[in-house]
N, C-alpha and C. Protein backbone atom coordinates (compact mmCIF):
# COMPACT_ATOMS: atom_id res chain seq x y z
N UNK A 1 -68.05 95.76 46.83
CA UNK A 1 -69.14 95.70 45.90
C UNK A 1 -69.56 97.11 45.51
N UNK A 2 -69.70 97.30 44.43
CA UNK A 2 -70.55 98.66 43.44
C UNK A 2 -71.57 98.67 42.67
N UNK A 3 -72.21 99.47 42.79
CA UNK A 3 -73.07 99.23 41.46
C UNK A 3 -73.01 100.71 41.22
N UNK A 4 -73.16 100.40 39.83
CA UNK A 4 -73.48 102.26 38.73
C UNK A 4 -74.73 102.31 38.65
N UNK A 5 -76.00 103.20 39.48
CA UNK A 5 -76.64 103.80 39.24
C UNK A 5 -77.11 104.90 38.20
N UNK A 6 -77.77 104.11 37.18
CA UNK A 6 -78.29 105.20 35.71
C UNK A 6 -79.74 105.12 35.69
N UNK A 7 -79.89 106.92 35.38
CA UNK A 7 -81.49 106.71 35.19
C UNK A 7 -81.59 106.28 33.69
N UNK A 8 -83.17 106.28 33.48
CA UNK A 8 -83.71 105.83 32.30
C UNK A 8 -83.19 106.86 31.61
N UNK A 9 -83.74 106.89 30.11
CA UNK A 9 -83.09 108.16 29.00
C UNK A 9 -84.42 108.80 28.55
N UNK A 10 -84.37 109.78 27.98
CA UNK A 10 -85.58 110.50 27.85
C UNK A 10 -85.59 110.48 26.21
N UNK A 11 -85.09 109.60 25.51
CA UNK A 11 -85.31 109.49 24.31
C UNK A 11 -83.76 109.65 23.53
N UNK A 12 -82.95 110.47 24.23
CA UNK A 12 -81.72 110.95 23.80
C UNK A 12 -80.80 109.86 24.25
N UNK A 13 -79.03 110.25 24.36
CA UNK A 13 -77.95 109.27 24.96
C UNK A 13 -78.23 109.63 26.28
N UNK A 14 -78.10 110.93 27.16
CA UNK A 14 -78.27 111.24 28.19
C UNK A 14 -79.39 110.71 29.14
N UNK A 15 -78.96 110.61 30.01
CA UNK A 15 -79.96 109.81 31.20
C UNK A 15 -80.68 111.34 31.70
N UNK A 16 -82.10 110.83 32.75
CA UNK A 16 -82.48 111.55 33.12
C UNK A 16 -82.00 112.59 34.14
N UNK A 17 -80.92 111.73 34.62
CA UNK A 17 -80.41 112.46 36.24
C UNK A 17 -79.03 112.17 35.68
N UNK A 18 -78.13 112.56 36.42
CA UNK A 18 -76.35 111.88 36.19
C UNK A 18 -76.40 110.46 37.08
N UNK A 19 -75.32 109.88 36.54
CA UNK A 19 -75.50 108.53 37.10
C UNK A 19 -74.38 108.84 38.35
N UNK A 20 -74.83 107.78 39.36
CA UNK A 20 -73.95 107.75 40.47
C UNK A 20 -73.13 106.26 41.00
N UNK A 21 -72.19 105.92 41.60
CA UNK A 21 -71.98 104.68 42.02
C UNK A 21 -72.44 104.67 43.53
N UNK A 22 -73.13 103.74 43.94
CA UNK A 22 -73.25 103.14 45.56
C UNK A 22 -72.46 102.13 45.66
N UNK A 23 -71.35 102.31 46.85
CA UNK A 23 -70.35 101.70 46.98
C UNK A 23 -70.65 101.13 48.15
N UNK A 24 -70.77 99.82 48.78
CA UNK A 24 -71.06 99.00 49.86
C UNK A 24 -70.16 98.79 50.70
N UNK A 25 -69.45 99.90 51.51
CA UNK A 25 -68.70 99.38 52.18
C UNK A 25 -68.51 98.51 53.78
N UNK A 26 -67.26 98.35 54.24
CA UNK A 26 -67.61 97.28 55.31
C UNK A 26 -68.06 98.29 56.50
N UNK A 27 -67.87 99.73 56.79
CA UNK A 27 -67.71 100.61 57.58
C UNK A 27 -68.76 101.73 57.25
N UNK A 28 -69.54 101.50 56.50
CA UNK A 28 -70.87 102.76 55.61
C UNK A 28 -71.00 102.48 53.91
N UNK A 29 -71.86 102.74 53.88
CA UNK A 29 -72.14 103.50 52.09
C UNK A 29 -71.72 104.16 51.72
N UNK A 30 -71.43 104.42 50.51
CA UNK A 30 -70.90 105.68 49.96
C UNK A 30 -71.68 105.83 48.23
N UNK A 31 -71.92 106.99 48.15
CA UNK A 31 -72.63 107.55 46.89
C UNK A 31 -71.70 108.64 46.43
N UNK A 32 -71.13 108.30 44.89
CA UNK A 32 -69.82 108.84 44.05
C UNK A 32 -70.66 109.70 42.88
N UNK A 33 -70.52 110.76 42.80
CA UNK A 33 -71.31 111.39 41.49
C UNK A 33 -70.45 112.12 41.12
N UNK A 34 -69.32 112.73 41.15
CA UNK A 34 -68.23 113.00 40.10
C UNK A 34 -67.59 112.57 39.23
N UNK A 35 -67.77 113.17 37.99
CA UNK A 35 -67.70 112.32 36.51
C UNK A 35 -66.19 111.50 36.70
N UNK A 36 -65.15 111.83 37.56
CA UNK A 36 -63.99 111.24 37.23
C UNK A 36 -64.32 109.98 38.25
N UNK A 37 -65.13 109.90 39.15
CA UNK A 37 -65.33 108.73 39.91
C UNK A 37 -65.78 107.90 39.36
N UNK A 38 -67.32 107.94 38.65
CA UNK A 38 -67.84 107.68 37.46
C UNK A 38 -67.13 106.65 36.54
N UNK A 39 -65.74 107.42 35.98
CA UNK A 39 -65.11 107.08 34.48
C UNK A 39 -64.19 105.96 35.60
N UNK A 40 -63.94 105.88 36.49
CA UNK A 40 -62.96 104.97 37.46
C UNK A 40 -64.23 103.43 37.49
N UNK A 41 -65.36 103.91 38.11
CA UNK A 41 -65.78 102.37 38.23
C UNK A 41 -65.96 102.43 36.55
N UNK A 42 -66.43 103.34 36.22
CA UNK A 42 -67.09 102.37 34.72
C UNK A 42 -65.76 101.63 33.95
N UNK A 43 -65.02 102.15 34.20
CA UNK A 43 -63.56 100.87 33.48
C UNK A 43 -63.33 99.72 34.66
N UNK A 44 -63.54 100.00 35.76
CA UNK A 44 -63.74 98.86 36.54
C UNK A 44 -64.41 97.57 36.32
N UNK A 45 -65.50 98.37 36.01
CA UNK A 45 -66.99 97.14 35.49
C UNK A 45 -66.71 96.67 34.20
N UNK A 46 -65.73 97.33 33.17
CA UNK A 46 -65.44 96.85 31.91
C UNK A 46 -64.42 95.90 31.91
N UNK A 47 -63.12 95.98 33.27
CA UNK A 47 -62.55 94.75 33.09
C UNK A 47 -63.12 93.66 34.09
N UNK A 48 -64.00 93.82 34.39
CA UNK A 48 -64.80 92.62 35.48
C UNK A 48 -65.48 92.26 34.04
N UNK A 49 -66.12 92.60 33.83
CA UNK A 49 -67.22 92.01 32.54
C UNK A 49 -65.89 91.09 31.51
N UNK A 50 -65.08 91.64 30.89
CA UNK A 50 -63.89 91.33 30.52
C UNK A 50 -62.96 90.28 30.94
N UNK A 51 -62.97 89.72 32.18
CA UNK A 51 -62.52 88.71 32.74
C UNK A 51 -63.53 87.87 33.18
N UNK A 52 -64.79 88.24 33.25
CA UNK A 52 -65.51 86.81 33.98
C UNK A 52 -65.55 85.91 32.38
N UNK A 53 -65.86 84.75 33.13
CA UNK A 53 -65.96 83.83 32.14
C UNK A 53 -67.72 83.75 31.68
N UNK A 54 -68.04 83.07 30.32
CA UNK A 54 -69.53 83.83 30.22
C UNK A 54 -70.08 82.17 30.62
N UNK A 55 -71.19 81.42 30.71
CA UNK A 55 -72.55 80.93 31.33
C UNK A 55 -71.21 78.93 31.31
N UNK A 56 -71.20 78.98 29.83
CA UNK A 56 -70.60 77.59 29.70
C UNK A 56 -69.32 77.60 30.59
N UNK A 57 -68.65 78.43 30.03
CA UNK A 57 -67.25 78.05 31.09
C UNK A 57 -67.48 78.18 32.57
N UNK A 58 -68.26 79.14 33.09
CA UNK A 58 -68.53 79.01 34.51
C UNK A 58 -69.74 77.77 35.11
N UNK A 59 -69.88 77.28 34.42
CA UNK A 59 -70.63 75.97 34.53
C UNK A 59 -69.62 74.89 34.83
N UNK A 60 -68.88 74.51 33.71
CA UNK A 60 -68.07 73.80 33.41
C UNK A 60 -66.56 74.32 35.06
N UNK A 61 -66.25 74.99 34.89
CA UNK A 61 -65.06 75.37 36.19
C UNK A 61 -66.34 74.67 37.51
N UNK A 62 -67.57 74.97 38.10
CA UNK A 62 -68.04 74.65 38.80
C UNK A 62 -68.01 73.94 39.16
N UNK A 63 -68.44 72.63 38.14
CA UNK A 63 -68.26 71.33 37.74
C UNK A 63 -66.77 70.63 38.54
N UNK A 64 -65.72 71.31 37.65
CA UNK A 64 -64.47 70.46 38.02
C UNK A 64 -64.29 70.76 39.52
N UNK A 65 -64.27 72.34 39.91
CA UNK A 65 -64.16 72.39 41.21
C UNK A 65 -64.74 71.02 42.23
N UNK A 66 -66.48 71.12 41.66
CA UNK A 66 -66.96 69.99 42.56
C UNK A 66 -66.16 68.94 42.78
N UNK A 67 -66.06 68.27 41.25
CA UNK A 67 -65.36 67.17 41.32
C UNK A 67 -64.29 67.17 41.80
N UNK A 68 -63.04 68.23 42.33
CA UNK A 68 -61.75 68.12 43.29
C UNK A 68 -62.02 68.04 44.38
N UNK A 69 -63.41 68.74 44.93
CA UNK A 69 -63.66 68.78 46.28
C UNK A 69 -64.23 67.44 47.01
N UNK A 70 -64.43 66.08 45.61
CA UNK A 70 -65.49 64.81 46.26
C UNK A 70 -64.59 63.96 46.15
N UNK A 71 -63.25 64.29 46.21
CA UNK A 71 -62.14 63.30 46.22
C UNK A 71 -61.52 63.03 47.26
């Protein structure tokens, strides 16, 4: 699990602080603030966003799952 840590913007594109990732691992945390670490999750999070399915279809897969599992 990751998340990209961004501050707010001060009116501009730029955030207040540089953004960082907190990485949850099974053995410690870890906090990534080098822009090439950065540009690694943020295409990460673009093909996760990119492959999940959006509200209806993950409703609907839920659904059928249930229904294989009450058979």
């Amino acid at each position: 699990m990751f998340v990209i840590l961004r501050s707010p913007t001060n009116g501009d594109v730029k955030g207040t602080e540089p953004p960082t990732v907190y990485v949850d691992g099974f053995t410690g945390d870890l906090y990534l603030d080098k822009p090439s670490e950065i540009e690694r999750y943020d295409g990460a999070f673009k093909k996760i966003v990119n492959a999940a399915l959006d509200d209806t279809e993950s409703r609907d897969l839920i659904k059928q799952e249930a229904r294989e599992l009450s058979k």
